[in-house]
Protein backbone atom coordinates (compact mmCIF):
# COMPACT_ATOMS: atom_id res chain seq x y z
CA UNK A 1 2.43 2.01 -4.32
CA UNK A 2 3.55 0.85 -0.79
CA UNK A 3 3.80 -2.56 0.07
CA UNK A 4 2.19 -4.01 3.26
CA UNK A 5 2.83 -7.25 2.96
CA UNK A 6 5.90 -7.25 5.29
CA UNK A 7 4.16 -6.06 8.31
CA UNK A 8 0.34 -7.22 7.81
CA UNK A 9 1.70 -11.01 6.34
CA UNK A 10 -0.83 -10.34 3.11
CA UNK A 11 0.04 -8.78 -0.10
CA UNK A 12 -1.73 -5.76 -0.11
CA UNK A 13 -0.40 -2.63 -1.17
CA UNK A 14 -1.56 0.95 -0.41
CA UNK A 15 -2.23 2.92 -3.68
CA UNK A 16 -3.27 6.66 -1.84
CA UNK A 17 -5.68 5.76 0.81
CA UNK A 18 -7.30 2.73 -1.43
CA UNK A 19 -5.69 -0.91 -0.54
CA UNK A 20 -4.94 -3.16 -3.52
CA UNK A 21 -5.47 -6.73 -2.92
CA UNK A 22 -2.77 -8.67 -4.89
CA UNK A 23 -2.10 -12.48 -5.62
CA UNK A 24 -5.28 -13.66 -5.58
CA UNK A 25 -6.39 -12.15 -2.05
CA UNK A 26 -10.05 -11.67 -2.27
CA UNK A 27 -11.18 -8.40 -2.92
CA UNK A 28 -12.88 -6.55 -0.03
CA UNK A 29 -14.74 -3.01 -0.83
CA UNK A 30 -14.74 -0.68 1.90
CA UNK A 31 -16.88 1.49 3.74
CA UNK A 32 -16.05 5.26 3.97
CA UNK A 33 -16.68 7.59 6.63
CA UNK A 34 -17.28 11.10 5.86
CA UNK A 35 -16.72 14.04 7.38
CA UNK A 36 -20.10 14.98 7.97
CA UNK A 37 -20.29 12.07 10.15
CA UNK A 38 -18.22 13.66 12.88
CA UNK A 39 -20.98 16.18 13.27
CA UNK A 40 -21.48 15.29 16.65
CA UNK A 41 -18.12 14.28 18.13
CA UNK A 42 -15.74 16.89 17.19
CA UNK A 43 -14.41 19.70 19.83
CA UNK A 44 -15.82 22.89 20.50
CA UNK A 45 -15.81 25.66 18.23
CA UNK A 46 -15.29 22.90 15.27
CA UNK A 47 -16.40 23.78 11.03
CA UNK A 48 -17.51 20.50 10.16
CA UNK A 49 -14.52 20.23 7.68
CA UNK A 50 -12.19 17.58 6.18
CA UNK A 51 -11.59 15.69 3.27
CA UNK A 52 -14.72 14.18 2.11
CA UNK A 53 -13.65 10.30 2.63
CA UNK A 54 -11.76 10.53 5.94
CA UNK A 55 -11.15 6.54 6.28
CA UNK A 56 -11.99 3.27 4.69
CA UNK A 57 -13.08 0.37 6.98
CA UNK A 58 -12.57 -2.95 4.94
CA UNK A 59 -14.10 -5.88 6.39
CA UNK A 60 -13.60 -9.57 6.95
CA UNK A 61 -10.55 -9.98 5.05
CA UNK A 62 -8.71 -13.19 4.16
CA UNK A 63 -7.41 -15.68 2.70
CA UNK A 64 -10.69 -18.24 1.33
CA UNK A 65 -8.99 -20.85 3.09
CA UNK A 66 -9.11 -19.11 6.42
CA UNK A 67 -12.89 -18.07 6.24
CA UNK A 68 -13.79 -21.70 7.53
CA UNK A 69 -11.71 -21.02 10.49
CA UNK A 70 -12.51 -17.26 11.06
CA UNK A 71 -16.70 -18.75 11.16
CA UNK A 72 -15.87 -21.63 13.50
CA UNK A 73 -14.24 -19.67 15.72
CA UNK A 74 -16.36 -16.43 15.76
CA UNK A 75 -13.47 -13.90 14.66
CA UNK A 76 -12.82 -11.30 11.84
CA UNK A 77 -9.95 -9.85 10.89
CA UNK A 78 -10.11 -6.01 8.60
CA UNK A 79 -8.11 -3.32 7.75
CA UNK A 80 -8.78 0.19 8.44
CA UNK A 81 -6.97 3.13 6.38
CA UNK A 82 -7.26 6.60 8.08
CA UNK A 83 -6.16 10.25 5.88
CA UNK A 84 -3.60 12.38 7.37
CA UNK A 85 -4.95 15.64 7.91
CA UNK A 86 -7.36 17.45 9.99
CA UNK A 87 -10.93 17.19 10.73
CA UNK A 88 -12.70 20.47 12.51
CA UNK A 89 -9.93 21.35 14.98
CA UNK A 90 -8.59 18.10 15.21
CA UNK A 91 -6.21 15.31 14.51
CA UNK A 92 -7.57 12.94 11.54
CA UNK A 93 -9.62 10.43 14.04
CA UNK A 94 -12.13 8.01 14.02
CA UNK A 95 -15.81 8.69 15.14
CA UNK A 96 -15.09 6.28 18.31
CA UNK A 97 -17.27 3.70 19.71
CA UNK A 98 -17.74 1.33 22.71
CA UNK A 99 -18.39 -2.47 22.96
CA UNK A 100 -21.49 -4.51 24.00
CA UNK A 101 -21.27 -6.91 26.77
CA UNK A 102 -21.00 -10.77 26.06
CA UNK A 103 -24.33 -12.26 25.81
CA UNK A 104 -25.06 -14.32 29.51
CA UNK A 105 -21.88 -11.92 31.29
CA UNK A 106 -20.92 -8.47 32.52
CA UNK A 107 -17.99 -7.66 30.34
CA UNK A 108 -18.15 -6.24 26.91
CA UNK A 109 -15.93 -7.73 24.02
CA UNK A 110 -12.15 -6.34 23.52
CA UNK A 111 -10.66 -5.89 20.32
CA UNK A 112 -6.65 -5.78 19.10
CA UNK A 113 -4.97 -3.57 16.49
CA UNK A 114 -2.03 -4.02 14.87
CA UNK A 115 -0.26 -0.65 13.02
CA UNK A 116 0.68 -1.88 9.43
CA UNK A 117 1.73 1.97 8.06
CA UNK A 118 2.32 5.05 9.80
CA UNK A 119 1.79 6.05 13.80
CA UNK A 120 -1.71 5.77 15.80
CA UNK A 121 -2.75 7.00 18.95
CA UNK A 122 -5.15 5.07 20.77
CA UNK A 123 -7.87 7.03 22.77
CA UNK A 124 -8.94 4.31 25.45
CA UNK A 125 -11.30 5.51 28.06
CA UNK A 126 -13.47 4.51 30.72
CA UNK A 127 -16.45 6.16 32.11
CA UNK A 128 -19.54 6.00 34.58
CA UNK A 129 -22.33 8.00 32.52
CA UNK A 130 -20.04 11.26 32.49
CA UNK A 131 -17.45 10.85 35.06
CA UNK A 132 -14.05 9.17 33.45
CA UNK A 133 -12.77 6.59 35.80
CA UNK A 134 -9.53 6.42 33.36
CA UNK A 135 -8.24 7.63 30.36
CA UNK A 136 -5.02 6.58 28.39
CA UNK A 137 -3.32 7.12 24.96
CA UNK A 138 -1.37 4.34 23.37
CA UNK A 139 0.90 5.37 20.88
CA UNK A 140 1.85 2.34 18.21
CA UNK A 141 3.93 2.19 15.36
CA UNK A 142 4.39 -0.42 13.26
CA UNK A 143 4.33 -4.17 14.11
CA UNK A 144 2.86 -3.41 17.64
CA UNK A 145 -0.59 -4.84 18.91
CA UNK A 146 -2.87 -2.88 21.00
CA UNK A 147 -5.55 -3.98 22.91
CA UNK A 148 -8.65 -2.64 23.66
CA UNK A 149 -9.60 -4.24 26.76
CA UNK A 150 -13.13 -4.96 28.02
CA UNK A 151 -15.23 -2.06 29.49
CA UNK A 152 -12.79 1.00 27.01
CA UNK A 153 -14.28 3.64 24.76
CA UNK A 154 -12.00 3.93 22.43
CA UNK A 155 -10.99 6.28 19.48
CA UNK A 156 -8.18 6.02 16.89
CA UNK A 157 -6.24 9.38 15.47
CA UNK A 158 -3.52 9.81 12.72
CA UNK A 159 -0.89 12.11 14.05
CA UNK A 160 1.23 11.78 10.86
CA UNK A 161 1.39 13.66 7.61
CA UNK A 162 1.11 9.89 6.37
CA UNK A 163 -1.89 7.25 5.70
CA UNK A 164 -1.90 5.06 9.28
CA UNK A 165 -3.13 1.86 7.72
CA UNK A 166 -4.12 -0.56 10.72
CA UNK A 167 -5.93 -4.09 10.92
CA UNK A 168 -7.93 -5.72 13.43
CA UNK A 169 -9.27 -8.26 14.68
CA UNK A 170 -12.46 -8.81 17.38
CA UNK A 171 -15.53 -11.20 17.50
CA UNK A 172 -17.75 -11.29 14.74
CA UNK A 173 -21.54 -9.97 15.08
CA UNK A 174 -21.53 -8.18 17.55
CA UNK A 175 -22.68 -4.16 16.94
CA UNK A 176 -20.44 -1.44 18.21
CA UNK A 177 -22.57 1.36 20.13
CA UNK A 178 -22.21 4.99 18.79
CA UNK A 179 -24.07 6.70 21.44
CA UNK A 180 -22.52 7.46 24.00
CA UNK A 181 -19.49 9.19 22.34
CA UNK A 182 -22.37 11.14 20.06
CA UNK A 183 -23.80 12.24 23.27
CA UNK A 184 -20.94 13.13 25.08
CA UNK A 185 -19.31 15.38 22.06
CA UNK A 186 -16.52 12.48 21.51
CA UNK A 187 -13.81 11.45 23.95
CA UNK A 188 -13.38 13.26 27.04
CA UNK A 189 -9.77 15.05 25.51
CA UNK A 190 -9.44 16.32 21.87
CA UNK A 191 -5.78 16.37 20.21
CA UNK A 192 -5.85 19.39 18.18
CA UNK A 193 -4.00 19.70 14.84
CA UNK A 194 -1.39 21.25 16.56
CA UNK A 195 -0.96 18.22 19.11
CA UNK A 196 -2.10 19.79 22.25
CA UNK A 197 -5.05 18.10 24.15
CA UNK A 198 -8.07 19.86 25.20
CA UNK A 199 -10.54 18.75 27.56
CA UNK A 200 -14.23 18.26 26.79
CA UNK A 201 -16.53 20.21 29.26
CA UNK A 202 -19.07 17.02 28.82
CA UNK A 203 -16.87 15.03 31.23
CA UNK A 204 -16.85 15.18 34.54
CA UNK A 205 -12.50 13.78 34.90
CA UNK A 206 -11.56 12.60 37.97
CA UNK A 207 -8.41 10.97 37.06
CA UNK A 208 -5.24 12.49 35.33
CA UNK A 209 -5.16 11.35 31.57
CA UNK A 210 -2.17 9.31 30.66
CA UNK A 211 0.26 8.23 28.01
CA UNK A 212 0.35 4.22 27.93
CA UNK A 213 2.18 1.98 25.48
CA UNK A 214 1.19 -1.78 24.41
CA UNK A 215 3.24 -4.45 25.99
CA UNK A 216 3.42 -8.07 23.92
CA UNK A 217 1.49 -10.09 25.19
CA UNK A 218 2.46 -13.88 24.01
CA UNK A 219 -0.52 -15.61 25.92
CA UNK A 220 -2.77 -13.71 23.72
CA UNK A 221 -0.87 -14.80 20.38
CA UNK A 222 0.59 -11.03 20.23
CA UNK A 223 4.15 -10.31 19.54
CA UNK A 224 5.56 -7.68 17.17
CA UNK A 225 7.78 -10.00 15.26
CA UNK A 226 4.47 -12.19 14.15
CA UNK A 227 1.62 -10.02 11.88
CA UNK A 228 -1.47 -10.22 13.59
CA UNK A 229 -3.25 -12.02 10.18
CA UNK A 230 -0.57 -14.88 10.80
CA UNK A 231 -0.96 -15.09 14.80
CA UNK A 232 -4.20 -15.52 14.08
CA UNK A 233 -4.71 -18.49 11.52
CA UNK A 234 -1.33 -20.34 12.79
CA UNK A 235 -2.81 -20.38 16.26
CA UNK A 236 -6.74 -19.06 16.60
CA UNK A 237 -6.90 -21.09 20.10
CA UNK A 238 -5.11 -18.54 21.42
CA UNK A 239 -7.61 -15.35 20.75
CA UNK A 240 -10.24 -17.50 22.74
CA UNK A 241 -10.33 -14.25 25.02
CA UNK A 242 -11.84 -12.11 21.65
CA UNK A 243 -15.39 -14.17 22.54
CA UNK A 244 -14.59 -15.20 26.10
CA UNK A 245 -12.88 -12.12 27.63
CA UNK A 246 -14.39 -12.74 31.03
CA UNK A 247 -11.75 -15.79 31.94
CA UNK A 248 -9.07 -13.25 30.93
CA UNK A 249 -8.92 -10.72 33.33
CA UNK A 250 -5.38 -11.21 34.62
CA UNK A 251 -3.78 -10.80 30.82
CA UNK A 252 -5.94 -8.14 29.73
CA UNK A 253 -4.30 -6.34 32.87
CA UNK A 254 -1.11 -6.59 31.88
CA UNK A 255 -1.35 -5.68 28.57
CA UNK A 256 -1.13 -1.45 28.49
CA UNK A 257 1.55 0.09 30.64
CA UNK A 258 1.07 4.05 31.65
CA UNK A 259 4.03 5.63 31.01
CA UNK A 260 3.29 9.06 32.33
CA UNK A 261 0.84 11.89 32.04
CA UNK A 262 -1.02 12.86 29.25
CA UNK A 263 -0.77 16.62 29.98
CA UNK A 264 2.97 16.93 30.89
């Protein structure tokens, strides 16, 4: 089994695709996405294939001491696990999803990920019913924090021939809305199982798509040297801008860098 606890700061191991929660860590079951869930976001020309459990989502996971803390302040932190492989024509991905806004505001919520195993690429995207105002990729390994700022689409793939085990951590409550993406045939480029991208003919793309990578960003509590599960219960003050994201805009703008085009 591999150990985690190095990177994520909790002793959990990865036995397959299943996390083990050791020393006493409350056990979390997960919920499993299928293939046949991608029916409606996959590229073109796509057999609704896979492996039958493509990832496990485990939520709200922590320490019993923490869970006072995680309430007061509105957060949760969980663990995703995500199969190497292919689904359809594609990468191993998520199913992809946007935010709602902040009740009483005009910005939706953000979210951060931290990579515990493996590599990720970060679909983040932007749009105005059909027309993409921007679209990056963020490529992590691990230790780094990405954010998903407010207003981002956003899909996660597994370019390796290895689990990418990630965590999270966002406001609590709030629903993520499927729509859109479902609508739309999923993100407005597919990365194919042999790592090209390939646009969707949904969009209307105005803008060239771009590679990005995740800057640390100490004001939010993210740095790679501190896990993400520790950032967050040695200083939760500091992820204020995970319920409050509107008083934020100046950090949430520095926290992606474009490094060059998507398409080379």
């Amino acid at each position: 089994m591999l150990s985690l606890e190095t990177i994520s700061g909790l002793p959990l191991k990865l036995d397959g695709v299943n996390l083990v929660f050791e020393g006493g860590l409350p056990v979390v079951e997960p919920d499993i996405r299928h293939t046949k869930d991608f029916k409606d976001v996959l590229a073109p020309g796509s057999p609704l294939e896979g492996p039958e459990d493509a990832y496990l989502m485990y939520r709200d996971i922590g320490w019993n001491k923490d869970k006072e803390m995680f309430r007061r302040y509105n957060y949760r932190y969980d663990i995703t696990v995500i199969r190497p492989g292919v689904v359809g024509r594609e990468l191993m991905k998520t199913v992809g999803h946007y935010h709602p806004l902040v009740p009483g505001s005009d910005v939706t919520y953000p979210e951060v990920y931290e990579v515990i195993n493996g590599r990720a690429h970060y679909i983040c995207q932007k749009v105005e019913g059909t027309k993409v105002l921007e679209f990056f990729v963020v490529e992590a390994l691990p230790g780094q924090k990405v954010v998903i700022p407010p207003g981002y689409g956003h899909i996660t793939i597994n370019p390796e021939n290895e689990p990418l085990v990630m965590s999270n951590v966002t406001a609590d409550g709030f629903k993520s809305i499927y729509t859109p993406l479902e609508e739309t045939g999923g993100a407005a480029f597919y990365e194919l199982e042999d790592f090209s991208w390939e646009k969707n003919g949904r969009y209307d793309i105005a803008v060239e798509p771009q590679w990005a990578q995740a800057n640390e960003v100490p004001d939010f509590g993210l740095t790679e040297a501190v896990p993400l599960y520790v950032a967050i219960t040695q200083n939760p003050e500091k992820f204020d801008y995970l319920v409050n994201p509107e008083a934020y805009t100046d950090t949430f703008a520095g926290a992606i860098k474009l490094t060059g085009s998507l398409l080379g």
